[in-house]
N, C-alpha and C. Protein backbone atom coordinates (compact mmCIF):
# COMPACT_ATOMS: atom_id res chain seq x y z
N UNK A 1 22.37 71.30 -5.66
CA UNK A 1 21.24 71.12 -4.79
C UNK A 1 21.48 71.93 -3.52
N UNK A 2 20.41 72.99 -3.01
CA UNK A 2 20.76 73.62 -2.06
C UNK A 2 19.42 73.19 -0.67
N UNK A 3 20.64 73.02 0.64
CA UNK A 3 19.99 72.76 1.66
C UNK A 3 19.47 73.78 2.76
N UNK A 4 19.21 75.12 2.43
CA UNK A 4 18.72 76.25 2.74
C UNK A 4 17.46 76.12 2.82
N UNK A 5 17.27 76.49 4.35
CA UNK A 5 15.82 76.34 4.84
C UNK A 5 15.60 75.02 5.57
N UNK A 6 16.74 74.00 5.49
CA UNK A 6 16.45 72.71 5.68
C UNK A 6 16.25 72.78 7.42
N UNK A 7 15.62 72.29 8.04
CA UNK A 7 15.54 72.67 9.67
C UNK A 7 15.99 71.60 10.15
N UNK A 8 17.12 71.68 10.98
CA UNK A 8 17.32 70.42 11.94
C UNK A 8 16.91 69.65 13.07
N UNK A 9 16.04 68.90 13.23
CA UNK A 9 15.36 68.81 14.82
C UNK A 9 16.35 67.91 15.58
N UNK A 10 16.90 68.73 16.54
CA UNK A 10 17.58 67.69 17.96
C UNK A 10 16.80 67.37 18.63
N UNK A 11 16.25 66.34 19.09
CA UNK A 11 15.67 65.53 19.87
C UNK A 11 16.69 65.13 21.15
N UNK A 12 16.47 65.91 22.08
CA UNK A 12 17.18 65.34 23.11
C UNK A 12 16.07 65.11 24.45
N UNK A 13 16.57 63.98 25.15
CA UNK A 13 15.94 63.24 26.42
C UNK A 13 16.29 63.87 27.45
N UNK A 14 15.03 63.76 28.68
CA UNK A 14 15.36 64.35 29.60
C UNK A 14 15.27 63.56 30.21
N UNK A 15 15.86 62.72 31.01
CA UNK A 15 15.99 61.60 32.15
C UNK A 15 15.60 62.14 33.38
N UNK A 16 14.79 61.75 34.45
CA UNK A 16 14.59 62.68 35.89
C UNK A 16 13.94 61.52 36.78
N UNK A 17 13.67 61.38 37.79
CA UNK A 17 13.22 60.89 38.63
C UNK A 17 12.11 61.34 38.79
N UNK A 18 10.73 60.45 39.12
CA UNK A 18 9.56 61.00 39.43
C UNK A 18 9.24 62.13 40.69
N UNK A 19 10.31 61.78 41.29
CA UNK A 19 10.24 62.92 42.65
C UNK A 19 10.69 64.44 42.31
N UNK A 20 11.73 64.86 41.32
CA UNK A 20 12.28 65.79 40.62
C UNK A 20 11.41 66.09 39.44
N UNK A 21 10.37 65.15 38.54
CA UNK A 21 9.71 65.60 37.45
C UNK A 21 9.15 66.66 37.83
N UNK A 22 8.38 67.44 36.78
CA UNK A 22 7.75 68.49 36.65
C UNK A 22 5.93 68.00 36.65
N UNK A 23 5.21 68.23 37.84
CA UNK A 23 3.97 68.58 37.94
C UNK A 23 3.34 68.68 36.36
N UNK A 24 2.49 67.67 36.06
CA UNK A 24 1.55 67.81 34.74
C UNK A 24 2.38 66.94 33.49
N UNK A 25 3.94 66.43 33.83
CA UNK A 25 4.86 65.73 33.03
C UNK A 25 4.14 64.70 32.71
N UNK A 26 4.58 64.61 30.86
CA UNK A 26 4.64 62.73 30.64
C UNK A 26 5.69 62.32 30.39
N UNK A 27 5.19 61.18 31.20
CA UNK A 27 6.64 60.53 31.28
C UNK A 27 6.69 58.87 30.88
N UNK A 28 8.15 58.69 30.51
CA UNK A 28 8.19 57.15 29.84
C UNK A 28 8.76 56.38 31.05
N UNK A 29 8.26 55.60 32.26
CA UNK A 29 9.27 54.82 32.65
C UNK A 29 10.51 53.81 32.34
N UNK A 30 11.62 54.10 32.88
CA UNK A 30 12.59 53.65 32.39
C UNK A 30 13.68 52.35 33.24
N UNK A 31 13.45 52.75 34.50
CA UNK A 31 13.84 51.61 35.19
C UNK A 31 13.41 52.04 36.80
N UNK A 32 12.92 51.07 37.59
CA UNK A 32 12.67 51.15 39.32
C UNK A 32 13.83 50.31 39.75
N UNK A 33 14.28 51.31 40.78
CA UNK A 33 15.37 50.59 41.75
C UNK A 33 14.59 50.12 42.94
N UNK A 34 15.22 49.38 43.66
CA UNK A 34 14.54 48.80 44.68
C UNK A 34 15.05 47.21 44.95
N UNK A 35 14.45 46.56 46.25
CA UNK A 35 14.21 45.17 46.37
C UNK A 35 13.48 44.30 45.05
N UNK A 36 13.82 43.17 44.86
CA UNK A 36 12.90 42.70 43.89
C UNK A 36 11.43 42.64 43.80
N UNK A 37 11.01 42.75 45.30
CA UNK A 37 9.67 43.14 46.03
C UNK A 37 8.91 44.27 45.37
N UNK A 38 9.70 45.08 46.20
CA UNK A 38 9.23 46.21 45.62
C UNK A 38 8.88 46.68 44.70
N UNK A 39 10.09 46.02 43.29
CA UNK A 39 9.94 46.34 41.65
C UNK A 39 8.83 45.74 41.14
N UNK A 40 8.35 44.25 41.52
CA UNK A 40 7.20 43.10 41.83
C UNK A 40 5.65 43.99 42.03
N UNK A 41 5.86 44.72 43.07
CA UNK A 41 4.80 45.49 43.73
C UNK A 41 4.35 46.38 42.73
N UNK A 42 5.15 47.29 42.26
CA UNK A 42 5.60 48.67 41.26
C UNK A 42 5.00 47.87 39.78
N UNK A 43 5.23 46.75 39.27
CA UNK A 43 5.12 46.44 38.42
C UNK A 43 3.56 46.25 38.48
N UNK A 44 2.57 45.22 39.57
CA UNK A 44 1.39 45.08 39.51
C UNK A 44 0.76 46.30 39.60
N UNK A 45 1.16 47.15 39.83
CA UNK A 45 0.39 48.75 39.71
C UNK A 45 0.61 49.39 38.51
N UNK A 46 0.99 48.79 37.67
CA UNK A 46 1.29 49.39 36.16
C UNK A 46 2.40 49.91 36.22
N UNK A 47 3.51 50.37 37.50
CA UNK A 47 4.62 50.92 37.10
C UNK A 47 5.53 50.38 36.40
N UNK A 48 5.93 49.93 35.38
CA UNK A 48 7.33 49.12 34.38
C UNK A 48 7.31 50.15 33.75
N UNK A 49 9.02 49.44 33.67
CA UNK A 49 9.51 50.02 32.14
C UNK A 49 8.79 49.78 30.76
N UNK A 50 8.34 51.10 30.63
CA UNK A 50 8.14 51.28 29.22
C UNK A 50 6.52 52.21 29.52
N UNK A 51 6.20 52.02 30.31
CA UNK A 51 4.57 52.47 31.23
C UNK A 51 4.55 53.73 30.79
N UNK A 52 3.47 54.80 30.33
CA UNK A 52 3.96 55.97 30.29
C UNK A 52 2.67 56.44 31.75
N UNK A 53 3.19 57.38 32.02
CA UNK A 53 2.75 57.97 33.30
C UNK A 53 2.66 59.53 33.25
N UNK A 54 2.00 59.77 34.16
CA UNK A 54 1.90 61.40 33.77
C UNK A 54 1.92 61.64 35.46
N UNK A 55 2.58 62.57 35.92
CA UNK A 55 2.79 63.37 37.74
C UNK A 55 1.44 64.12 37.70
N UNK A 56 0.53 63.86 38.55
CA UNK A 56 -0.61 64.16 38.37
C UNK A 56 -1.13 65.58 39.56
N UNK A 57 -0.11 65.28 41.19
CA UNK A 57 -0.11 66.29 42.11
C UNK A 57 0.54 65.67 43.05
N UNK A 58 1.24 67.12 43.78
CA UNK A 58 2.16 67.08 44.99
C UNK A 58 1.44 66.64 45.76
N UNK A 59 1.94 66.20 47.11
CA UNK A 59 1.32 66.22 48.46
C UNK A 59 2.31 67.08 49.04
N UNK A 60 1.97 67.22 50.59
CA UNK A 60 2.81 67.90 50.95
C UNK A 60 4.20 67.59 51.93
N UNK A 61 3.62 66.41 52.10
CA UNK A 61 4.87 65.21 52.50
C UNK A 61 6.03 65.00 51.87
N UNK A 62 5.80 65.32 50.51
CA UNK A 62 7.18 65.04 49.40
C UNK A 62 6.86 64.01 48.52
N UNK A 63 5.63 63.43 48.45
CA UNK A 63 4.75 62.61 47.94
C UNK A 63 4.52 62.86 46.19
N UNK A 64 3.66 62.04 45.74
CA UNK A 64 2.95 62.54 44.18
C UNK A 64 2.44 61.58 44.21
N UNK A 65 1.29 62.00 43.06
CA UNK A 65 0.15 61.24 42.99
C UNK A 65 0.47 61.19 41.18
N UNK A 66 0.51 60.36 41.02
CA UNK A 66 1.03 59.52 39.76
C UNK A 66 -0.40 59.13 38.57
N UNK A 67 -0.81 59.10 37.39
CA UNK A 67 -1.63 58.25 37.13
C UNK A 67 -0.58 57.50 35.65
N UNK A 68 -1.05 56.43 36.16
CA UNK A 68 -0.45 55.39 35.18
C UNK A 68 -2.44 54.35 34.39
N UNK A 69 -2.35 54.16 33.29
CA UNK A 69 -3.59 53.07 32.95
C UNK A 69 -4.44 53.68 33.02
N UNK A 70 -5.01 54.99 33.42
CA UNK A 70 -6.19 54.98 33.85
C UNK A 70 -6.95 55.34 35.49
N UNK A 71 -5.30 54.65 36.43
CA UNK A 71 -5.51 54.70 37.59
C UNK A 71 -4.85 56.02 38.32
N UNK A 72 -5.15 56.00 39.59
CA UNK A 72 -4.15 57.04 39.99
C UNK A 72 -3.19 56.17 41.77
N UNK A 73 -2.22 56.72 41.35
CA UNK A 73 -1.47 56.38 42.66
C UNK A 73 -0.81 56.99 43.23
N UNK A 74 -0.98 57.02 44.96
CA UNK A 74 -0.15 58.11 45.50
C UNK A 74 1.47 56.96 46.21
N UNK A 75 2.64 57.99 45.72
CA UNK A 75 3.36 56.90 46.14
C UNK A 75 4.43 58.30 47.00
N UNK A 76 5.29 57.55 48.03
CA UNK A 76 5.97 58.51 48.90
C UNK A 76 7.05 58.85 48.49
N UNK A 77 7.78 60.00 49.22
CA UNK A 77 9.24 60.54 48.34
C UNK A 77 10.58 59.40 47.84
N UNK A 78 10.39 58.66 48.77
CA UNK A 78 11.29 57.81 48.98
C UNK A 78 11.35 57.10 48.04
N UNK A 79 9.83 56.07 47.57
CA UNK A 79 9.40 55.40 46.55
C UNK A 79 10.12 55.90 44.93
N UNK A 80 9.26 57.61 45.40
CA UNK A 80 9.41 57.90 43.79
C UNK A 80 10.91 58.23 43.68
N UNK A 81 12.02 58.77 44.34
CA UNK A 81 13.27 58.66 43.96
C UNK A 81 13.71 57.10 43.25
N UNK A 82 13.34 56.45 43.48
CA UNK A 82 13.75 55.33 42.88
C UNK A 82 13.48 54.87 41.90
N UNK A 83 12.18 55.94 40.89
CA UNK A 83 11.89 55.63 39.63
C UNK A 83 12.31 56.31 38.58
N UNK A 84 12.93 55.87 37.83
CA UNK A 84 14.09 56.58 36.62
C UNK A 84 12.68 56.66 35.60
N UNK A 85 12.73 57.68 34.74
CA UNK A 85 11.67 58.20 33.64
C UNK A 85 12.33 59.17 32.86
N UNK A 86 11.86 59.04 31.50
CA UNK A 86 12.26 60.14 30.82
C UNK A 86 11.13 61.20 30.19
N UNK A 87 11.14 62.32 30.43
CA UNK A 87 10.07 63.41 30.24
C UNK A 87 10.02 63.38 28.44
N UNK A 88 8.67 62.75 28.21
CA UNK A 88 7.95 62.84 26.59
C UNK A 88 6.90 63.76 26.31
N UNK A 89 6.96 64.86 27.67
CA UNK A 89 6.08 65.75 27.24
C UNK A 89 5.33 66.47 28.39
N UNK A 90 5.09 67.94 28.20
CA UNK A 90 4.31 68.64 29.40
C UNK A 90 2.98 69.45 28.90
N UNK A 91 2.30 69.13 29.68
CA UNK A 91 0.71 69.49 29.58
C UNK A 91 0.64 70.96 30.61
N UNK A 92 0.10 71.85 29.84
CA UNK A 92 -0.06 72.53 30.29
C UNK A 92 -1.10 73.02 31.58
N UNK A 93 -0.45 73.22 32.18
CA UNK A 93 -1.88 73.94 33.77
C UNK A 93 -2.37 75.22 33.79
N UNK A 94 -3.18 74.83 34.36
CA UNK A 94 -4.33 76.29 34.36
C UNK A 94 -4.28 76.87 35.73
């Protein structure tokens, strides 16, 4: 039996922070650091683990505007360093 031609797909993860993602990214949330508050807060806005989200636009503060559900949210640099995600995919821009 010959395995010639057989193609191997590596599937490897890209782990990044929403502040470091790539503009137009989808992304899987994976864990928010923070106060329990905060994660509380993050969570009623649709941010949890498991949420998928897409980086929707910069500001120029250091900011992004996030849409998670349907919605969109602008959250600050600070915020988004603290959200662990793994990149499931990039949409192309025009």
């Amino acid at each position: 039996m010959s395995y010639r031609g057989a193609v191997s797909a590596a599937v490897t993860t890209i782990r990044t922070t929403l502040a470091t993602a790539p503009e137009g990214a989808a992304l899987t949330l994976v864990r928010s650091a923070g106060t329990p508050e905060v994660c509380r807060r993050l969570a009623t806005l649709g941010l949890r683990r498991g949420a998928e989200v897409r980086v929707l636009q910069s500001t120029v503060g250091g900011g992004r505007v996030v849409g998670v559900g349907g919605a969109r949210i602008a959250l600050d640099r600070a915020m988004l360093q603290g959200i662990e995600a793994e990149v499931t995919g990039v949409q192309a821009t025009e």
